[in-house]
N, C-alpha and C. Protein backbone atom coordinates (compact mmCIF):
# COMPACT_ATOMS: atom_id res chain seq x y z
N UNK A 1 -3.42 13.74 21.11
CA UNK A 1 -4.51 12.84 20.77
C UNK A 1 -3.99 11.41 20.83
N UNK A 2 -4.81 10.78 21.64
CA UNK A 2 -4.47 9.36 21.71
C UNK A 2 -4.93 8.29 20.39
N UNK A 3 -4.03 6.90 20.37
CA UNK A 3 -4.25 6.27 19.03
C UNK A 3 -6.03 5.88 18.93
N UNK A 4 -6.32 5.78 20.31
CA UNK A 4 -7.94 5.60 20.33
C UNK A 4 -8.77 6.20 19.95
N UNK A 5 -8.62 7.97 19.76
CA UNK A 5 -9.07 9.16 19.35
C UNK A 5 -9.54 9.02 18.16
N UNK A 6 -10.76 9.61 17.33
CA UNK A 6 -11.07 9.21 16.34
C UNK A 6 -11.41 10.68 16.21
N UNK A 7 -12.02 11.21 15.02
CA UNK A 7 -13.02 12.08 14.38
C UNK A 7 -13.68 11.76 13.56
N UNK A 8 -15.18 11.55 13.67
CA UNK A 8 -16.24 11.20 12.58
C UNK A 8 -16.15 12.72 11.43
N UNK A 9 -15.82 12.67 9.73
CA UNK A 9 -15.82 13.44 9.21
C UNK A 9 -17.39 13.62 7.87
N UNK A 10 -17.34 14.66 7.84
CA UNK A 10 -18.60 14.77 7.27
C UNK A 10 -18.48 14.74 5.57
N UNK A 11 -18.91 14.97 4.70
CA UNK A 11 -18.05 15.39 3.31
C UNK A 11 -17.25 16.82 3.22
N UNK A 12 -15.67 16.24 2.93
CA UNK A 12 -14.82 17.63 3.15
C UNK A 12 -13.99 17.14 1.60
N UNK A 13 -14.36 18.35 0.78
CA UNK A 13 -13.53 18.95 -0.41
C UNK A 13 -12.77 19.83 -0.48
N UNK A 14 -12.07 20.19 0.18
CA UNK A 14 -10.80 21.52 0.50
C UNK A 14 -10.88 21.95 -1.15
N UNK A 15 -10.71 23.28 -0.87
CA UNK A 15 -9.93 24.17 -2.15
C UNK A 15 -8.08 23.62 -2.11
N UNK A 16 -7.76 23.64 -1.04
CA UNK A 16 -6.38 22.90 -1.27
C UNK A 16 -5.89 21.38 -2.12
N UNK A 17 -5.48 21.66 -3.01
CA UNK A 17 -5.34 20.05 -3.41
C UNK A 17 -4.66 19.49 -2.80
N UNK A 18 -3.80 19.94 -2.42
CA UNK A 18 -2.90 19.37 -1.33
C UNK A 18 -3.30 18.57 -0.12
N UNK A 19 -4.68 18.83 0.19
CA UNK A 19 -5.68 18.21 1.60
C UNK A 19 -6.31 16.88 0.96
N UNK A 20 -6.41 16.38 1.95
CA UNK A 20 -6.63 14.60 1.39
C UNK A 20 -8.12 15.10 1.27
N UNK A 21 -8.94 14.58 0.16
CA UNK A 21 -10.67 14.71 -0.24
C UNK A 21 -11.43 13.30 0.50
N UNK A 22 -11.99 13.56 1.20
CA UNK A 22 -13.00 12.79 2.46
C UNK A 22 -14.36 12.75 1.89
N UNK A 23 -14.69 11.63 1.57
CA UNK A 23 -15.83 11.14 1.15
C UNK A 23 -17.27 11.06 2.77
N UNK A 24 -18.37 10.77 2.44
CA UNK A 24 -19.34 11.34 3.56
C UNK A 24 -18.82 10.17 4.36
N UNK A 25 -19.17 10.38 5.65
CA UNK A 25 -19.35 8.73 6.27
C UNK A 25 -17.98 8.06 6.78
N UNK A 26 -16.73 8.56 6.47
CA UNK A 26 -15.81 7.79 6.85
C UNK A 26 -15.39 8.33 8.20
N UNK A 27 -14.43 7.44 8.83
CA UNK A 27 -13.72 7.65 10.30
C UNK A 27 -12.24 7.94 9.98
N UNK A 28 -11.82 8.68 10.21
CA UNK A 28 -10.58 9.13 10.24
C UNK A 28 -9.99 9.55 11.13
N UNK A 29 -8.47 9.32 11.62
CA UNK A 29 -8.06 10.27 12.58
C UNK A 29 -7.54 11.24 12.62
N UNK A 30 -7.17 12.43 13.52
CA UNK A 30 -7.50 13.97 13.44
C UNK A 30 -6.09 14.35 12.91
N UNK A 31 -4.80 13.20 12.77
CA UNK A 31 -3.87 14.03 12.30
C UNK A 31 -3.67 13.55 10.61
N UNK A 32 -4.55 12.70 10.22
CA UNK A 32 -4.48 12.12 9.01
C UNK A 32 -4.19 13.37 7.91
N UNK A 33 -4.67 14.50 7.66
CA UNK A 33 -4.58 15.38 6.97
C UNK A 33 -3.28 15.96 7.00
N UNK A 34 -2.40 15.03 7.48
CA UNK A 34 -1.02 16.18 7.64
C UNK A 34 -0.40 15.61 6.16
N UNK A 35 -0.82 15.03 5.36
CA UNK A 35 0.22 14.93 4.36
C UNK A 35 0.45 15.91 3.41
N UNK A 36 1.24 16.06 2.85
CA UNK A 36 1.68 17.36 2.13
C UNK A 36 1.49 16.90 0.34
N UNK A 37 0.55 16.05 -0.13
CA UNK A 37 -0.22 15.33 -1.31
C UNK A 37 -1.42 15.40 -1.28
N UNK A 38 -1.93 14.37 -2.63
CA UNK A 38 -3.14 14.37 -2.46
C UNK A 38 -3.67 12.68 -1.64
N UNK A 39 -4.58 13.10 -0.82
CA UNK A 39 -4.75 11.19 -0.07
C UNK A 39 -5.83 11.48 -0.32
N UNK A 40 -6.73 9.89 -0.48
CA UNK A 40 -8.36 10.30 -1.14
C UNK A 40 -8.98 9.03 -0.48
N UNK A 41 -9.84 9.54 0.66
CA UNK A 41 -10.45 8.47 0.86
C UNK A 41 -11.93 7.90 0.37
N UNK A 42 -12.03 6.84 -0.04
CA UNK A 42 -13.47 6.36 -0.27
C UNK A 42 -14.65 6.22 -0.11
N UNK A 43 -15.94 5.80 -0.45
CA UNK A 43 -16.91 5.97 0.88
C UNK A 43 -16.81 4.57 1.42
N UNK A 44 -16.97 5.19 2.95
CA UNK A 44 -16.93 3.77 3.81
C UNK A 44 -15.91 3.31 4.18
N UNK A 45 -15.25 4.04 4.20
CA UNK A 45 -13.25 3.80 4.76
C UNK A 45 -13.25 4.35 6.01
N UNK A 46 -12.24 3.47 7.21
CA UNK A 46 -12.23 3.57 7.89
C UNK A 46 -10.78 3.75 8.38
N UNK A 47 -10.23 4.98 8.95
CA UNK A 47 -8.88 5.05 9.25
C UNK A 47 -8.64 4.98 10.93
N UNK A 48 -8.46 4.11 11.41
CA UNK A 48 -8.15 3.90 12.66
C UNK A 48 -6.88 4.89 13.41
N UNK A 49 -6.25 4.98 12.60
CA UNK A 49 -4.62 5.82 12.45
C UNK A 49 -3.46 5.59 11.52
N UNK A 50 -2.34 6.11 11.63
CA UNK A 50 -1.55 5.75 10.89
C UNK A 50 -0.77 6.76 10.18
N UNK A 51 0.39 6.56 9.33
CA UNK A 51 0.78 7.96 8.54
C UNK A 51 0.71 7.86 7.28
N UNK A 52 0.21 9.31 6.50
CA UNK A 52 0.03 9.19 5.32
C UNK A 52 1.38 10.25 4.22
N UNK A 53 2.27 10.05 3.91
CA UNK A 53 3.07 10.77 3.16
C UNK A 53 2.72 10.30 2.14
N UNK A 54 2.11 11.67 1.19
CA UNK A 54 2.03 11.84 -0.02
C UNK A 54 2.46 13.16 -0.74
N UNK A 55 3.80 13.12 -0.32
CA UNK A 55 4.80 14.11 -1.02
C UNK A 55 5.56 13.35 -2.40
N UNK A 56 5.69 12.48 -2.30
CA UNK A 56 5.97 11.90 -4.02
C UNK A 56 4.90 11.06 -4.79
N UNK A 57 3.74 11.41 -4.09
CA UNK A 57 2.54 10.63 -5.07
C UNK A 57 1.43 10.45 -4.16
N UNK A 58 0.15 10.51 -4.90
CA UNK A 58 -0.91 10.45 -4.12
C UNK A 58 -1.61 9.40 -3.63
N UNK A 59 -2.27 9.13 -2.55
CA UNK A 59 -2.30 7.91 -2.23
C UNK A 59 -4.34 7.47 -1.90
N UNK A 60 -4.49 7.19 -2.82
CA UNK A 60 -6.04 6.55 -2.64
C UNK A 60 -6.27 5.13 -1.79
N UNK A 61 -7.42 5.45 -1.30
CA UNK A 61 -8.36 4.00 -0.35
C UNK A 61 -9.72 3.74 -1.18
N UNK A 62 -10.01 2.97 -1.58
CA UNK A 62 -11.31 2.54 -2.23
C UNK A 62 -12.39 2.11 -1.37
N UNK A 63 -13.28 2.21 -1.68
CA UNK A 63 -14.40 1.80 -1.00
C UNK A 63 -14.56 0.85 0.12
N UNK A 64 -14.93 1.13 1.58
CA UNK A 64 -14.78 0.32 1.97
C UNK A 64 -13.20 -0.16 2.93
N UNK A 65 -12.10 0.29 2.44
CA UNK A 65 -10.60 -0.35 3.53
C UNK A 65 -11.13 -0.01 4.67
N UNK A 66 -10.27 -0.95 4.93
CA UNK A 66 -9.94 -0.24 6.74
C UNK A 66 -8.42 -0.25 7.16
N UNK A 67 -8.18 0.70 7.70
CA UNK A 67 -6.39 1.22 8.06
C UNK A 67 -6.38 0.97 9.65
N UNK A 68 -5.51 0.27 10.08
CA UNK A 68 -5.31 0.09 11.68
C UNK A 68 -4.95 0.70 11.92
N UNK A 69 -4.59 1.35 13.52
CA UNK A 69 -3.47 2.10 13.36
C UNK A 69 -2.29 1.59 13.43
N UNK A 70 -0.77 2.42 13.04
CA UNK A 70 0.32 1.87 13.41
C UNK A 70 0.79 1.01 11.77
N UNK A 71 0.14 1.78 11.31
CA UNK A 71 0.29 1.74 9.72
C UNK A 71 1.16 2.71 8.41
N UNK A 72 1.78 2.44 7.74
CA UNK A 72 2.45 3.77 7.11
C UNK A 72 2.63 3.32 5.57
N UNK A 73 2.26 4.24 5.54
CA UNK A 73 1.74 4.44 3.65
C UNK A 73 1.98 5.68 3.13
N UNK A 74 3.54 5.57 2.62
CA UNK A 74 4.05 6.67 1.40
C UNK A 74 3.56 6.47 -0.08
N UNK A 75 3.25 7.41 -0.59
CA UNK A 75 2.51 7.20 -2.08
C UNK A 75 3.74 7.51 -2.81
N UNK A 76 3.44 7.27 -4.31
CA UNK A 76 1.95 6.78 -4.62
C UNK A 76 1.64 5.54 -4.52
N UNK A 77 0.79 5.22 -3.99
CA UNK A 77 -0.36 4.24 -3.47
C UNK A 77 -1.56 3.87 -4.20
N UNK A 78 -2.15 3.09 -4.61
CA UNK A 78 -3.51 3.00 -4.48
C UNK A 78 -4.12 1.39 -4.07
N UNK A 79 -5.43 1.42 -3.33
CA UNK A 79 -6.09 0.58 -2.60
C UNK A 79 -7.58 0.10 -3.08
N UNK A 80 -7.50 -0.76 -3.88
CA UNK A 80 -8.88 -0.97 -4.14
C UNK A 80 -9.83 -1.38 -2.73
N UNK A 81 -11.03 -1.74 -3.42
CA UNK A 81 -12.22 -1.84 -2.25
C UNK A 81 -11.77 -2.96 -1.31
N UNK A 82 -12.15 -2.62 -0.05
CA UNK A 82 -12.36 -3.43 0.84
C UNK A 82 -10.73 -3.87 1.28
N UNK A 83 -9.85 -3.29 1.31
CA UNK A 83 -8.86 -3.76 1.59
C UNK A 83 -8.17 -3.15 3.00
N UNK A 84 -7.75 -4.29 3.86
CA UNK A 84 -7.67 -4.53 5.25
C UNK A 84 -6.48 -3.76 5.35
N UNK A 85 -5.98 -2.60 5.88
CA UNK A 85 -3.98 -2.40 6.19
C UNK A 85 -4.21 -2.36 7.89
N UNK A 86 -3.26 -4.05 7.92
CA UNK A 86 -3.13 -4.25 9.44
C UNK A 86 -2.42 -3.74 10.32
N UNK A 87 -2.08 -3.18 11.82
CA UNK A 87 -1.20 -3.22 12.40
C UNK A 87 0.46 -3.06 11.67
N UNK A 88 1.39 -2.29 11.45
CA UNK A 88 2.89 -2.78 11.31
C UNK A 88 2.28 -2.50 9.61
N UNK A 89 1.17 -2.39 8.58
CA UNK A 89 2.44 -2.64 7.26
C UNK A 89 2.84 -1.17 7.13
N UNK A 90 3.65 -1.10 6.13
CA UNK A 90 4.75 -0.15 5.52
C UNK A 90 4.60 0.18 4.08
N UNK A 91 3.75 0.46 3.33
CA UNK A 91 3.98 0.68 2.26
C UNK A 91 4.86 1.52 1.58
N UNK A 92 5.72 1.43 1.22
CA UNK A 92 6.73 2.19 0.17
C UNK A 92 6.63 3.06 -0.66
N UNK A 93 5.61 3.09 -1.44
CA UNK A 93 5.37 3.80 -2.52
C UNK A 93 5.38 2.49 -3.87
N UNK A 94 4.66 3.31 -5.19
CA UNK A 94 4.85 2.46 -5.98
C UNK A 94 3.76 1.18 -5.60
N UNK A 95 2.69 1.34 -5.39
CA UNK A 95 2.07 0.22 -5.02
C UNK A 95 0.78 0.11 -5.30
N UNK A 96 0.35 -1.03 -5.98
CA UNK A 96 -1.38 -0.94 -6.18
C UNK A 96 -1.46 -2.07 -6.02
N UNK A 97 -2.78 -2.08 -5.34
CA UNK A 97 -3.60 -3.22 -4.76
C UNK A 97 -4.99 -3.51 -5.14
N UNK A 98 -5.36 -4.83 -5.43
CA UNK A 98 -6.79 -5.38 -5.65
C UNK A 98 -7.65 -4.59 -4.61
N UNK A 99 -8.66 -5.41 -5.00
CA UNK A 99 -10.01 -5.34 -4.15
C UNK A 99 -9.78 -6.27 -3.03
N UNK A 100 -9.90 -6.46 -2.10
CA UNK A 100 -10.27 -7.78 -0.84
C UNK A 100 -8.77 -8.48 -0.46
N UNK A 101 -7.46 -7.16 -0.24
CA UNK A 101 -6.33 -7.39 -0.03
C UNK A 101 -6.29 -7.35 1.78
N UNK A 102 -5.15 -8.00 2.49
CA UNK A 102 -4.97 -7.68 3.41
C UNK A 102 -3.07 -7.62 3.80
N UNK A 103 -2.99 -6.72 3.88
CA UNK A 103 -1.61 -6.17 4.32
C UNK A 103 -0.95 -5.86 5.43
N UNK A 104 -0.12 -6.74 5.90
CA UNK A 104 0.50 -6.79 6.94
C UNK A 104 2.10 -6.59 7.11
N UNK A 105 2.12 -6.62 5.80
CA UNK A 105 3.94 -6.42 5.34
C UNK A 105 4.48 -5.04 4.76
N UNK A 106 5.55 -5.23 4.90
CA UNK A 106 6.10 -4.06 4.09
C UNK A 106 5.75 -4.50 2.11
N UNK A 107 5.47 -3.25 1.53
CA UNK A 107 5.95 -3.74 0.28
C UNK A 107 6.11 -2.37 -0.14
N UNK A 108 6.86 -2.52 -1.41
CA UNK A 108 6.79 -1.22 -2.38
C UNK A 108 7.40 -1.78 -3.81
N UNK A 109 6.86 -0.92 -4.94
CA UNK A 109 7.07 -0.87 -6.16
C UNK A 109 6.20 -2.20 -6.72
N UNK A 110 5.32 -2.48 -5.92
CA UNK A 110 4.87 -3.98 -6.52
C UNK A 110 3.21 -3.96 -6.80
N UNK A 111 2.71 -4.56 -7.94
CA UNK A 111 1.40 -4.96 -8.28
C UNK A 111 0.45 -6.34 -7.48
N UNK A 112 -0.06 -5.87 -6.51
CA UNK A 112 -0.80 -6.49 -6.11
C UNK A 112 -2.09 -7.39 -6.84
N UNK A 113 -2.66 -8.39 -6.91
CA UNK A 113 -4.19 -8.36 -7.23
C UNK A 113 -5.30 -8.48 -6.26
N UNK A 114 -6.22 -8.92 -6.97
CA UNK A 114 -7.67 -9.19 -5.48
C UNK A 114 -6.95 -10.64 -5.02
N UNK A 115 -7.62 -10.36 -3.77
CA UNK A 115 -7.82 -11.54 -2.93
C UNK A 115 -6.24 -11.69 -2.25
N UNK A 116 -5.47 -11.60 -2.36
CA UNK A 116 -3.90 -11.49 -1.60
C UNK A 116 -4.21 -11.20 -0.53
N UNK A 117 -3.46 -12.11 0.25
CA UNK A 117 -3.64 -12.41 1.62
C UNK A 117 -1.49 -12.07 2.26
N UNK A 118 -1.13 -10.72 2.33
CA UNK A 118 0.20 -10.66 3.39
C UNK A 118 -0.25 -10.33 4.58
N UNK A 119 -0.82 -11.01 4.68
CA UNK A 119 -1.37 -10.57 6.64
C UNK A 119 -0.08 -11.30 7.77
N UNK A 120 0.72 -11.03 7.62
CA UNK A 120 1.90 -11.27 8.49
C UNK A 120 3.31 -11.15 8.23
N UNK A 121 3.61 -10.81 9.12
CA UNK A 121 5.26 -9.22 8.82
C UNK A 121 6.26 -10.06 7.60
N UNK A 122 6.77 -9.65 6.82
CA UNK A 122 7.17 -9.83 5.31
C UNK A 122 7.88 -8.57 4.57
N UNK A 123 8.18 -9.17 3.50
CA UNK A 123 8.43 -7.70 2.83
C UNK A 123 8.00 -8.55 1.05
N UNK A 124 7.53 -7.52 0.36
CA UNK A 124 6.87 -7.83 -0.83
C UNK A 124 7.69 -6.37 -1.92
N UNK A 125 9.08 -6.70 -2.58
CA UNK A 125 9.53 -5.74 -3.56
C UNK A 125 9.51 -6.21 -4.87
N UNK A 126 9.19 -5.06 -5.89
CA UNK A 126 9.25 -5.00 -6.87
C UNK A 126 8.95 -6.25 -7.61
N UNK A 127 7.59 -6.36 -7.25
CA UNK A 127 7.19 -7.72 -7.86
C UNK A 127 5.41 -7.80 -8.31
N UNK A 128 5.05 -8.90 -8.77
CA UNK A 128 4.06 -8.73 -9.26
C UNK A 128 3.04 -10.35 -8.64
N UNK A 129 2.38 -9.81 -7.60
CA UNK A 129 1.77 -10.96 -7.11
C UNK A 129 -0.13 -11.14 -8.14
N UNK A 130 0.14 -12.14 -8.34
CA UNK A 130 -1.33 -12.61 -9.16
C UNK A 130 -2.70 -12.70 -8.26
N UNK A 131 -3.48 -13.04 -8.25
CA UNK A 131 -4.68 -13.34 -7.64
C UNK A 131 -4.91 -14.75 -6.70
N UNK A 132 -4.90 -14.23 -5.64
CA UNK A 132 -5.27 -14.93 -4.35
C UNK A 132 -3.88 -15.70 -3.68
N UNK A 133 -2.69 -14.68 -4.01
CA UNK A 133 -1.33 -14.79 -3.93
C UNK A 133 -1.61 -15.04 -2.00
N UNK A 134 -0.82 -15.71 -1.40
CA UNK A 134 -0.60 -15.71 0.28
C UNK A 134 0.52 -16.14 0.41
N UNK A 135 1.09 -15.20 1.49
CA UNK A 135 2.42 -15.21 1.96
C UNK A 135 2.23 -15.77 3.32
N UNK A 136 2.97 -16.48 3.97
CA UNK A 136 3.26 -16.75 4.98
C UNK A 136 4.08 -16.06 6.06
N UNK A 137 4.05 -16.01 7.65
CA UNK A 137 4.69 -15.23 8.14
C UNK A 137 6.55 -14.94 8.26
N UNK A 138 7.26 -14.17 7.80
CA UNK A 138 8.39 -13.92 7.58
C UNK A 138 8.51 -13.88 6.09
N UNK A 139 7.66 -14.24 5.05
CA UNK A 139 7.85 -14.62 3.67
C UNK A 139 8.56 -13.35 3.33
N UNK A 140 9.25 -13.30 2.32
CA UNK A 140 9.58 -12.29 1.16
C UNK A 140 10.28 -12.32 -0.06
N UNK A 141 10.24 -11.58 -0.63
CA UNK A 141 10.58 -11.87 -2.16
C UNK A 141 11.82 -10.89 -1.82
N UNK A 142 13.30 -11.86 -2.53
CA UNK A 142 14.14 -11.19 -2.96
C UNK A 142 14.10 -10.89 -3.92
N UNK A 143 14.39 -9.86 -3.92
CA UNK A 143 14.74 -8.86 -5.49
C UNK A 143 15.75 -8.33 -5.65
N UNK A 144 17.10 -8.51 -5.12
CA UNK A 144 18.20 -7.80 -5.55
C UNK A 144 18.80 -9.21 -5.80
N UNK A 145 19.62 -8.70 -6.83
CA UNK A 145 20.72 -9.87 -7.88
C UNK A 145 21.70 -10.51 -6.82
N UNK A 146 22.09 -11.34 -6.90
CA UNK A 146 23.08 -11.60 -6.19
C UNK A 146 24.48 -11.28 -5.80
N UNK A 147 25.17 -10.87 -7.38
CA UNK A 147 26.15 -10.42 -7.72
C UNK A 147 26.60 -9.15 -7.95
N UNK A 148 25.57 -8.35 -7.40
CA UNK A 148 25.31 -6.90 -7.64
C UNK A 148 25.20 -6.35 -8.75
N UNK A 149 25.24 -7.30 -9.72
CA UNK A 149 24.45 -6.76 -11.35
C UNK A 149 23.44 -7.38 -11.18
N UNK A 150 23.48 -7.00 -12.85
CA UNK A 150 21.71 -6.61 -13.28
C UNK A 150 21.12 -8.34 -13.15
N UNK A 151 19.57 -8.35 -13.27
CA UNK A 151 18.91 -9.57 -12.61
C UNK A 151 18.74 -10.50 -14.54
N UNK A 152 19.02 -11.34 -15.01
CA UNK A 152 18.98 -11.76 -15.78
C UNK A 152 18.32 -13.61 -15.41
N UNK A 153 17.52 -13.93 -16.39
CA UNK A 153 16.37 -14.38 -16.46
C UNK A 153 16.45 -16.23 -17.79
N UNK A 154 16.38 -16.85 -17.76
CA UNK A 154 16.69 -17.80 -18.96
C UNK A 154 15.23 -17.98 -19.72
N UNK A 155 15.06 -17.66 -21.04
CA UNK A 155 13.83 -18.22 -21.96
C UNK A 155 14.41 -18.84 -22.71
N UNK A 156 13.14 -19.99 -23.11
CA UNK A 156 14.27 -20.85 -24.31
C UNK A 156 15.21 -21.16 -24.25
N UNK A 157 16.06 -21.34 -22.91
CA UNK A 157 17.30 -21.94 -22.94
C UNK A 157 18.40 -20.53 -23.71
N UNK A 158 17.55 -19.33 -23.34
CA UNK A 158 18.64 -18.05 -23.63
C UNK A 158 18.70 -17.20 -22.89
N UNK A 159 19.91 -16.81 -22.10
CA UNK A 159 19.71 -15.90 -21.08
C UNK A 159 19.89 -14.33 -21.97
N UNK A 160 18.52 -13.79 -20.81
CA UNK A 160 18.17 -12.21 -20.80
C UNK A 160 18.60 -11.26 -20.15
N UNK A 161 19.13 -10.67 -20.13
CA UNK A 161 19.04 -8.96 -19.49
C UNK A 161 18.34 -8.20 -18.87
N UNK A 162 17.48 -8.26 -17.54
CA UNK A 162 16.21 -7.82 -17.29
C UNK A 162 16.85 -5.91 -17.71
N UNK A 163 18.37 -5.46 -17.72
CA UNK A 163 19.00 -4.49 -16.98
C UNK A 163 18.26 -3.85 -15.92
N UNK A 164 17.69 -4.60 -14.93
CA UNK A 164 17.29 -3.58 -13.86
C UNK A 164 17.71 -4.71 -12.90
N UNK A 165 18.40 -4.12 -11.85
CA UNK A 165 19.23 -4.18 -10.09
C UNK A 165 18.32 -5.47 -9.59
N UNK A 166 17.15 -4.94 -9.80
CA UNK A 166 15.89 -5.36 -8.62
C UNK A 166 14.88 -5.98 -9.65
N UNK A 167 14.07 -7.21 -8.87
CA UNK A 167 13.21 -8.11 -9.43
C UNK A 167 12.62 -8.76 -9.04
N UNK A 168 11.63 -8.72 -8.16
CA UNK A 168 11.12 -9.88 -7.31
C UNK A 168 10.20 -10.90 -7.54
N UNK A 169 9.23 -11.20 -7.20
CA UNK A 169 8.33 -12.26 -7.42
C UNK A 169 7.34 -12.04 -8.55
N UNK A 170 7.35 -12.58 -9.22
CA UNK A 170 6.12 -13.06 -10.67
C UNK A 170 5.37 -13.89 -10.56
């Protein structure tokens, strides 16, 4: 099956939980069901192509996304409404996203909100982007320490201990 290939799906609830649950009305493509999780699409989602691994967590689309193909999204995941996954991103796992996001980067372990705009190749770790956050093309958040310890932080003129490796954007 070519990336052009589509299948219009009707409402499909498998007895398998394991089978991604397909809301009426959406476009999906015919190998989307290969994940070995639960993937849940929304009504009005549109999957152009792409891969879905949800063997360490399940991965939801909200109302409305649209998935390009040439897209890859390991769960757990989740995607609020209307949110764009362009061409190239990568999701990691560990990831939730607003409503009216568009994703073009890699990210994982990180809190998205609405309106975030990574529409161009990046990487977004372990971080927590606010509302109507935009990255520019090549942007990314480092998150590993410099010194190969832990990421420590100054308040009040007192340094903290995050003890965790990794830390990216706030």
């Amino acid at each position: 099956v070519g990336c052009r290939d589509s299948l219009r799906v009707k409402s499909v609830t498998p007895d398998d939980p394991k089978m991604p649950r397909i809301q009426p009305d959406v476009l999906v493509a015919p190998w989307a069901d290969d994940a070995s999780g639960t993937v849940t699409f929304g009504p009005d989602v549109v999957v152009q192509g792409g891969c879905f691994d949800a063997s360490a967590g399940g991965i939801f689309f909200g109302r409305g996304c649209v998935v390009e193909s040439g897209v890859t999204v390991k769960g757990p995941a989740i995607f609020g409404e209307r949110c764009v996954l362009r061409s190239g991103a990568y999701i990691r796992g560990d990831a939730v996203f607003g409503d009216d996001c568009i994703i073009r980067c890699e990210v994982k372990n990180s809190v998205v909100m609405n309106h975030t705009e990574l529409c161009h190749p990046g990487y977004v770790g372990d971080s927590i982007l606010g509302f109507k956050s935009h990255f520019g093309c090549q942007a990314l958040t480092a998150n590993l320490g410099l010194h190969g310890s832990t990421v420590c932080i100054s308040i009040g003129g007192q340094k903290v201990d995050l003890g965790r490796r990794k830390v990216g954007a706030i």
